[in-house]
PDB file of N, CA and C in Angstrom:
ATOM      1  N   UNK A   1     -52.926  55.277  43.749  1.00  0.00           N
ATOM      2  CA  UNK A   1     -52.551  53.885  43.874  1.00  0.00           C
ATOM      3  C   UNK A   1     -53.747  52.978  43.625  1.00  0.00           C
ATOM      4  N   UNK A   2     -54.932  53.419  44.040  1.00  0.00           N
ATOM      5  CA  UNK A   2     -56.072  52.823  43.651  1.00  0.00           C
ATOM      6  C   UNK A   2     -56.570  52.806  42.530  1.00  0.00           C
ATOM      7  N   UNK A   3     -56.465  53.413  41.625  1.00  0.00           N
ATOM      8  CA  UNK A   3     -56.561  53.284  40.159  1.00  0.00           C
ATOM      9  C   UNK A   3     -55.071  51.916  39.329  1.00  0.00           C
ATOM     10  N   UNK A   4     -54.057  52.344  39.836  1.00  0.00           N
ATOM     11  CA  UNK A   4     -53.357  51.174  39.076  1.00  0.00           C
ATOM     12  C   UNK A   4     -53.636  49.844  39.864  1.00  0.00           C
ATOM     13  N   UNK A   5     -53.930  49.745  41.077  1.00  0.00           N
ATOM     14  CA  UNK A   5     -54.400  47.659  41.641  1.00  0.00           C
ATOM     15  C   UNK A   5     -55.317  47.726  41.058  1.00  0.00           C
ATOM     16  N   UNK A   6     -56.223  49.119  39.897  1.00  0.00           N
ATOM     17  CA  UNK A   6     -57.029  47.973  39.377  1.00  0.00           C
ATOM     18  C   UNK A   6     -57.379  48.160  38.066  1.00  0.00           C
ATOM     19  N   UNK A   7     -56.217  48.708  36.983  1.00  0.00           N
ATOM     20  CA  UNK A   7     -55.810  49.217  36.113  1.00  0.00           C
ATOM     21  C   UNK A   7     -55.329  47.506  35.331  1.00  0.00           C
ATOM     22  N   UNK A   8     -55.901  47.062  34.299  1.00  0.00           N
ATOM     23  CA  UNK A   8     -55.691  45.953  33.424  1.00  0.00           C
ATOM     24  C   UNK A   8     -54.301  46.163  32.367  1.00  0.00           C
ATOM     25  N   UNK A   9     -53.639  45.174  32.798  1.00  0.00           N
ATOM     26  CA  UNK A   9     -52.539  45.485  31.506  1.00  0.00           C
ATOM     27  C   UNK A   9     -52.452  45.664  30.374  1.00  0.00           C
ATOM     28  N   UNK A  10     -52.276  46.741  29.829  1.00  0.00           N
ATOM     29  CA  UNK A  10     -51.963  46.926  28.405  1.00  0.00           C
ATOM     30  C   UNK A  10     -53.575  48.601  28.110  1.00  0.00           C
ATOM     31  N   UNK A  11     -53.663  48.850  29.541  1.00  0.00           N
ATOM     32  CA  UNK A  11     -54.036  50.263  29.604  1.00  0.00           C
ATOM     33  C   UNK A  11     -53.062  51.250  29.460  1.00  0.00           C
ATOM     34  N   UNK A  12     -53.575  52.005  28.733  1.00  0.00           N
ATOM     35  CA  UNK A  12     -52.667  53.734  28.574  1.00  0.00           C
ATOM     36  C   UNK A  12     -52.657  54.345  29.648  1.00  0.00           C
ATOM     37  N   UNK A  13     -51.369  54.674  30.205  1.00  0.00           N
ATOM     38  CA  UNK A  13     -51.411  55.479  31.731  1.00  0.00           C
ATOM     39  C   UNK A  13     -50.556  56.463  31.730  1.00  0.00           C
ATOM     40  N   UNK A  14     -50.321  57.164  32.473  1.00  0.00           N
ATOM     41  CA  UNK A  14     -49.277  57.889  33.302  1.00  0.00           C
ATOM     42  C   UNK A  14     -49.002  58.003  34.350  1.00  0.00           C
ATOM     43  N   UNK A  15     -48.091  57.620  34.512  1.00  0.00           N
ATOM     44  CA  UNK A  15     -47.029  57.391  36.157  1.00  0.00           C
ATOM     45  C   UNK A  15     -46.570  58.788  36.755  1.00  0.00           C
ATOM     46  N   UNK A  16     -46.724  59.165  37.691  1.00  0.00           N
ATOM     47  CA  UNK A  16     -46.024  60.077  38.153  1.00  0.00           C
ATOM     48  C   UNK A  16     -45.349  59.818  39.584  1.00  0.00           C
ATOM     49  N   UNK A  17     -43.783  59.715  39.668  1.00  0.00           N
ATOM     50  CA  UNK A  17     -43.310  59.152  40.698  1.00  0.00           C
ATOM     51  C   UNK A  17     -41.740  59.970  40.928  1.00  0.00           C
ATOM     52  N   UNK A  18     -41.512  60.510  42.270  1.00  0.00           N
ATOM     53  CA  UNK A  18     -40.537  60.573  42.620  1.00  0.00           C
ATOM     54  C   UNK A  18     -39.095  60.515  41.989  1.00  0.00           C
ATOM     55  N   UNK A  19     -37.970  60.904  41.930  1.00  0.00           N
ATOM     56  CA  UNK A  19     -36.600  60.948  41.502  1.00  0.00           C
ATOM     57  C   UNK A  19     -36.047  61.720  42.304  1.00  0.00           C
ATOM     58  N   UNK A  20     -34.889  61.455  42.097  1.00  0.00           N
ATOM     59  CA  UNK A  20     -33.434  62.225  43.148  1.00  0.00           C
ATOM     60  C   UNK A  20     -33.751  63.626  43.023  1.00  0.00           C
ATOM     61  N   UNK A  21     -34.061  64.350  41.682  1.00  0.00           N
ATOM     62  CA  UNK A  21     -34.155  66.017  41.343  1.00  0.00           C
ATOM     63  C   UNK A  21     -35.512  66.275  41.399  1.00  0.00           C
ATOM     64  N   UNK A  22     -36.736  65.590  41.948  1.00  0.00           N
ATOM     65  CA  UNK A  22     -38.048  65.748  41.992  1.00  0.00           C
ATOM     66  C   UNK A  22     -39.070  64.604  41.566  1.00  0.00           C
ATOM     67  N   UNK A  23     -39.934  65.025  40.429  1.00  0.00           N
ATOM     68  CA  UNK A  23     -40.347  64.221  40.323  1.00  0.00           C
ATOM     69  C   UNK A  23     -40.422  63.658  38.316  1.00  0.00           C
ATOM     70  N   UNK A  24     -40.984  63.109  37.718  1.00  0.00           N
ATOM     71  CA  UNK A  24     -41.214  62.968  36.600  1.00  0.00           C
ATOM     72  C   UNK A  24     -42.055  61.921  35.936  1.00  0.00           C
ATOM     73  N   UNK A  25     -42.938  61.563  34.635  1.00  0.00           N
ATOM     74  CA  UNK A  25     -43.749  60.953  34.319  1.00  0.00           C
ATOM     75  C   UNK A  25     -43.298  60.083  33.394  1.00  0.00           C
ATOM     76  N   UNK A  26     -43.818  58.817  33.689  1.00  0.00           N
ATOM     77  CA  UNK A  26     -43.476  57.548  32.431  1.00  0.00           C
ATOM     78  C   UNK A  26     -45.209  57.199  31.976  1.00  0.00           C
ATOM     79  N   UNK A  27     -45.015  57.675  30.383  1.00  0.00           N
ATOM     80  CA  UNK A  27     -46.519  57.673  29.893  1.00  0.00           C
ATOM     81  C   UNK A  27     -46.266  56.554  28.924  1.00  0.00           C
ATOM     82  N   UNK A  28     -47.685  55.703  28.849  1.00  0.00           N
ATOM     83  CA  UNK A  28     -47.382  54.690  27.799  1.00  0.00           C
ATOM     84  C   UNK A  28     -48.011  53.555  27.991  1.00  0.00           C
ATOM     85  N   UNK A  29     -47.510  52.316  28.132  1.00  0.00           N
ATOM     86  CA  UNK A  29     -48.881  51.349  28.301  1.00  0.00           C
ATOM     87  C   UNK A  29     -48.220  50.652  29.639  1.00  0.00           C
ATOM     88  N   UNK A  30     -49.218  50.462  30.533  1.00  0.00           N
ATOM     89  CA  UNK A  30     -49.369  49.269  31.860  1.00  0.00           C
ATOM     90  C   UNK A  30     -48.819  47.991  31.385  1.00  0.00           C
ATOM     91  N   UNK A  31     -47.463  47.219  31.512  1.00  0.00           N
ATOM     92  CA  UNK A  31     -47.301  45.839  30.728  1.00  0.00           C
ATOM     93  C   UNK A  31     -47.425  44.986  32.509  1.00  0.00           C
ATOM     94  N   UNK A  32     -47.225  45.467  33.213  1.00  0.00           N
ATOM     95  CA  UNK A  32     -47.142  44.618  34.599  1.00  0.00           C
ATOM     96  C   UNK A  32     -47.548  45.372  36.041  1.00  0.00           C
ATOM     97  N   UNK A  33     -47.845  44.630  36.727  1.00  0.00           N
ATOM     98  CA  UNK A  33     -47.731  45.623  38.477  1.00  0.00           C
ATOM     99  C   UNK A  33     -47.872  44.261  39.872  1.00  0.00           C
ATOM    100  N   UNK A  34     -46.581  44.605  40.284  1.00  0.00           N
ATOM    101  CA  UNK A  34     -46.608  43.832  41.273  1.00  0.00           C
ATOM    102  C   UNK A  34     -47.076  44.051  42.744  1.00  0.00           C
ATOM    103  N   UNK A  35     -46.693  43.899  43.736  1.00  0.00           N
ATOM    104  CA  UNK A  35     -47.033  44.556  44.854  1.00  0.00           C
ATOM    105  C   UNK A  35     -45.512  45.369  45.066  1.00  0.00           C
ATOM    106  N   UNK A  36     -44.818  45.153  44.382  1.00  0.00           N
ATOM    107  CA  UNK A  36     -43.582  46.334  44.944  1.00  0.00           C
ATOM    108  C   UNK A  36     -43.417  47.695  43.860  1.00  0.00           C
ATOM    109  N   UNK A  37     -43.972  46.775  42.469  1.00  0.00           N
ATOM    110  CA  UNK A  37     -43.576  47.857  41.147  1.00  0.00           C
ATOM    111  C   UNK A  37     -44.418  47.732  40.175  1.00  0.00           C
ATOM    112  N   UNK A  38     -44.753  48.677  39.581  1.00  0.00           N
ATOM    113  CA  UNK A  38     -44.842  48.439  37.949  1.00  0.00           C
ATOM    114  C   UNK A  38     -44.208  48.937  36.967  1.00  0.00           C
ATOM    115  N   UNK A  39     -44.644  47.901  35.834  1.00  0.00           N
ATOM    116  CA  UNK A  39     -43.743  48.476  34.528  1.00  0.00           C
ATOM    117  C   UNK A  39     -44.634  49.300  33.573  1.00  0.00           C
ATOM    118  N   UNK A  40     -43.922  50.213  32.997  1.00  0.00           N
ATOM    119  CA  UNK A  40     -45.231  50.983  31.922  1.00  0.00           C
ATOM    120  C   UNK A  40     -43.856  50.934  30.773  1.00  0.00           C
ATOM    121  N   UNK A  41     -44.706  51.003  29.459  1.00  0.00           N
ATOM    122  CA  UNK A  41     -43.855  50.685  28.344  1.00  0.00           C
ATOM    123  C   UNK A  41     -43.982  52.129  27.809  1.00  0.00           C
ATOM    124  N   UNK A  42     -42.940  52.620  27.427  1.00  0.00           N
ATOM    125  CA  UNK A  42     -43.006  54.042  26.508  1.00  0.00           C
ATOM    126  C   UNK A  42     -42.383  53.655  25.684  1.00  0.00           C
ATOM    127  N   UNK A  43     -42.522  54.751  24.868  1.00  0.00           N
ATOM    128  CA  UNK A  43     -41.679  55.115  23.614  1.00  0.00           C
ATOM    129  C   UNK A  43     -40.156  54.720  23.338  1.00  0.00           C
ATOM    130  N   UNK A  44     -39.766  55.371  24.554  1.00  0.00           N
ATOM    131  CA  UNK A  44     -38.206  54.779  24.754  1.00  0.00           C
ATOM    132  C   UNK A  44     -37.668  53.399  25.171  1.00  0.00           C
ATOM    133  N   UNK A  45     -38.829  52.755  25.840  1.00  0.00           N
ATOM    134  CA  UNK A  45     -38.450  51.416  26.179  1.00  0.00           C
ATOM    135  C   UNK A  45     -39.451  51.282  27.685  1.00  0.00           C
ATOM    136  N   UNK A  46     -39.009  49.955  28.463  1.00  0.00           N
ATOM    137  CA  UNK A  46     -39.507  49.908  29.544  1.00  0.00           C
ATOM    138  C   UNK A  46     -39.349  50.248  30.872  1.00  0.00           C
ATOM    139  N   UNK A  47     -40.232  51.159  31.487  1.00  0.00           N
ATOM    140  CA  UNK A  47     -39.801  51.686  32.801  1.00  0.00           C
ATOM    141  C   UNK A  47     -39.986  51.438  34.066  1.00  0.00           C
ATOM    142  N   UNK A  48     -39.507  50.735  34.992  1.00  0.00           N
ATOM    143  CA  UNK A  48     -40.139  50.249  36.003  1.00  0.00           C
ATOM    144  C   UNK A  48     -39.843  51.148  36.996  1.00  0.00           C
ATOM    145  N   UNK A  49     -41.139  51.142  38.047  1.00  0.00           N
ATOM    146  CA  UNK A  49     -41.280  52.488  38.853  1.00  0.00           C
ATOM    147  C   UNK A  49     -41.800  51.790  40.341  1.00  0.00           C
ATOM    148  N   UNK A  50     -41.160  52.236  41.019  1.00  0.00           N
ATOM    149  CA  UNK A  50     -41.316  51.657  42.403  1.00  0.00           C
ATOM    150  C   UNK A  50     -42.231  51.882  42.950  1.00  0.00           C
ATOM    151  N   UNK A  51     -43.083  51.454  43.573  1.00  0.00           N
ATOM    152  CA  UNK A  51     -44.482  51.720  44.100  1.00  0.00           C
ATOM    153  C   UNK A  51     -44.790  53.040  45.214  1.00  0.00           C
ATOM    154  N   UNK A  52     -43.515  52.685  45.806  1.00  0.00           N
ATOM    155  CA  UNK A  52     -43.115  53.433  47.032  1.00  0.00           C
ATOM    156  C   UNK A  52     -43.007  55.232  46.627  1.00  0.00           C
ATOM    157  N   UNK A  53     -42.962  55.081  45.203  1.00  0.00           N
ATOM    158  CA  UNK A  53     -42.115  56.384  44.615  1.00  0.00           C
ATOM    159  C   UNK A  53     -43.293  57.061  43.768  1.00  0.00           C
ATOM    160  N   UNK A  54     -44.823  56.406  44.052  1.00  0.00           N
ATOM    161  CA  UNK A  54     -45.653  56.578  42.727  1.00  0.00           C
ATOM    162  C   UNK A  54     -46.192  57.900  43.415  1.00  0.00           C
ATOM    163  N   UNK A  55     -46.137  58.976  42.923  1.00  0.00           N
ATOM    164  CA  UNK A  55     -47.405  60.544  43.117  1.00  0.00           C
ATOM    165  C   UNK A  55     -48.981  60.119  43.204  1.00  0.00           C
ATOM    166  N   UNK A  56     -48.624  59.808  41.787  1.00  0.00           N
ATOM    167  CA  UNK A  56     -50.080  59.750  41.214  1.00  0.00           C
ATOM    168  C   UNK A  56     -49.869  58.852  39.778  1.00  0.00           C
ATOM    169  N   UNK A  57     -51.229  58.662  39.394  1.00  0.00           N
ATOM    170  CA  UNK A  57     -51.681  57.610  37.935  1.00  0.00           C
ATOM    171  C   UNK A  57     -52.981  57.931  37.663  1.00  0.00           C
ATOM    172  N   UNK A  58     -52.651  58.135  36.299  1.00  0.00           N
ATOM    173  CA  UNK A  58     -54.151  58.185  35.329  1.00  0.00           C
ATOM    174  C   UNK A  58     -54.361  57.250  34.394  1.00  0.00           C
ATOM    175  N   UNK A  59     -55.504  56.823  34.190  1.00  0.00           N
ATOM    176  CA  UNK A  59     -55.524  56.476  32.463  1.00  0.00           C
ATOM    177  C   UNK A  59     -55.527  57.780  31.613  1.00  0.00           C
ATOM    178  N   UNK A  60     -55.054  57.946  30.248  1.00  0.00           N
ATOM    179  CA  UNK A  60     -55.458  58.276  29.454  1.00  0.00           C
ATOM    180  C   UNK A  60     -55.650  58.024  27.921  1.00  0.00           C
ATOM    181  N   UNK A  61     -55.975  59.005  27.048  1.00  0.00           N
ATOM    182  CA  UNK A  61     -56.506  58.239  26.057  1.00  0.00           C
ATOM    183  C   UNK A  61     -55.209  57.876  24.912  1.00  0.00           C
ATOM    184  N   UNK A  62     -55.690  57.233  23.847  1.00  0.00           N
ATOM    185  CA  UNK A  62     -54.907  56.660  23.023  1.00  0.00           C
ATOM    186  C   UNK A  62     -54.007  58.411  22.547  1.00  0.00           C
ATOM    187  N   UNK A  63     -53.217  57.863  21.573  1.00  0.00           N
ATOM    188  CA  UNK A  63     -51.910  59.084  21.012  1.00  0.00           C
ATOM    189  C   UNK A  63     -52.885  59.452  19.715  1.00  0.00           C
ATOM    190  N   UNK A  64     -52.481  60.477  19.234  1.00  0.00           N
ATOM    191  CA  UNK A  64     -53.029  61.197  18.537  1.00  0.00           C
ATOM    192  C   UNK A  64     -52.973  60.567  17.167  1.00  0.00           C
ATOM    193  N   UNK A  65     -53.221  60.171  15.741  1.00  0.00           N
ATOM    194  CA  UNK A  65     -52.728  59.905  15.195  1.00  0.00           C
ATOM    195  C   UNK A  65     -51.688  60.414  14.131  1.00  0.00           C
ATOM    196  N   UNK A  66     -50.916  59.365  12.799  1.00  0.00           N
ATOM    197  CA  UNK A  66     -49.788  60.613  13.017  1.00  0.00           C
ATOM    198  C   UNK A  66     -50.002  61.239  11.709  1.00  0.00           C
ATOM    199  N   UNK A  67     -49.683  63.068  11.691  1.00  0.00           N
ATOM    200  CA  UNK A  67     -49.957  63.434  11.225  1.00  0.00           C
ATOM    201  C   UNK A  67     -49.054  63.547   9.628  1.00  0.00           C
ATOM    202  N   UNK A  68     -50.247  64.067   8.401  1.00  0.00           N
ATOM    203  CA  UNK A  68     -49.663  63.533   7.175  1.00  0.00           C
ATOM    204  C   UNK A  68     -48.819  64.225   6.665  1.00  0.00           C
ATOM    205  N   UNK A  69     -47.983  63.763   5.877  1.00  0.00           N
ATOM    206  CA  UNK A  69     -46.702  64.901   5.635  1.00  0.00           C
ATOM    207  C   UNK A  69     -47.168  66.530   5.008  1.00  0.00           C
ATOM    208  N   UNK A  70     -46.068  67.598   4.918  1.00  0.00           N
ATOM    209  CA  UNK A  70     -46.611  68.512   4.698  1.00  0.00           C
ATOM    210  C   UNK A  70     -46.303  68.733   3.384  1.00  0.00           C
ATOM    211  N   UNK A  71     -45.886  68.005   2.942  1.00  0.00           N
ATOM    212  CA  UNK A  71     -45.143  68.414   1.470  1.00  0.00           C
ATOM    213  C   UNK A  71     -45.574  66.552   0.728  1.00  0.00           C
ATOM    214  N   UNK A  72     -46.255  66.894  -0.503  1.00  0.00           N
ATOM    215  CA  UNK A  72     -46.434  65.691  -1.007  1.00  0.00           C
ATOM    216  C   UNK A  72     -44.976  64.907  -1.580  1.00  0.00           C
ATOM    217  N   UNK A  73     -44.856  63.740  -0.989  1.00  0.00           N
ATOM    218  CA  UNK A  73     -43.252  62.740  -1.900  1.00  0.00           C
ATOM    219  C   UNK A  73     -43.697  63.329  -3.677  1.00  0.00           C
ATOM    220  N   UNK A  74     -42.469  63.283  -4.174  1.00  0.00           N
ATOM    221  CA  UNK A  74     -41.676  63.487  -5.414  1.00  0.00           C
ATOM    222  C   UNK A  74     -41.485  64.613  -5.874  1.00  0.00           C
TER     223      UNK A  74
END
């Protein structure tokens, strides 16, 4: 919890927080954090995660870049 109050928006993170069947991770960028929640933006869209529900949080680093096709076009 002490890493995201002081985690700047639009850092690369991972969330790890609580759910009904355990637990699971929303990786992607920090867009907000309130005192009840934050939002992290993935791939799929935006996820807001209850504070109450957080494991753990990291930064980490940027995505890999993407890799070039394997077969040249035409």
């Amino acid at each position: 919890m002490d890493f995201l109050r002081g985690a700047a928006p639009g850092t690369r993170v991972v969330v790890r927080y609580r759910i009904d069947d355990g637990v699971t991770d929303a990786l992607g960028y920090l867009i907000s954090l309130s005192t009840a929640e934050c939002t992290v933006r993935t791939r799929r869209g935006d996820v807001v995660v209850p504070l109450a529900r957080v494991e753990a949080a990291k930064e980490v680093p940027p995505p890999p870049a993407p890799r070039a096709p394997r077969y040249p076009a035409g």
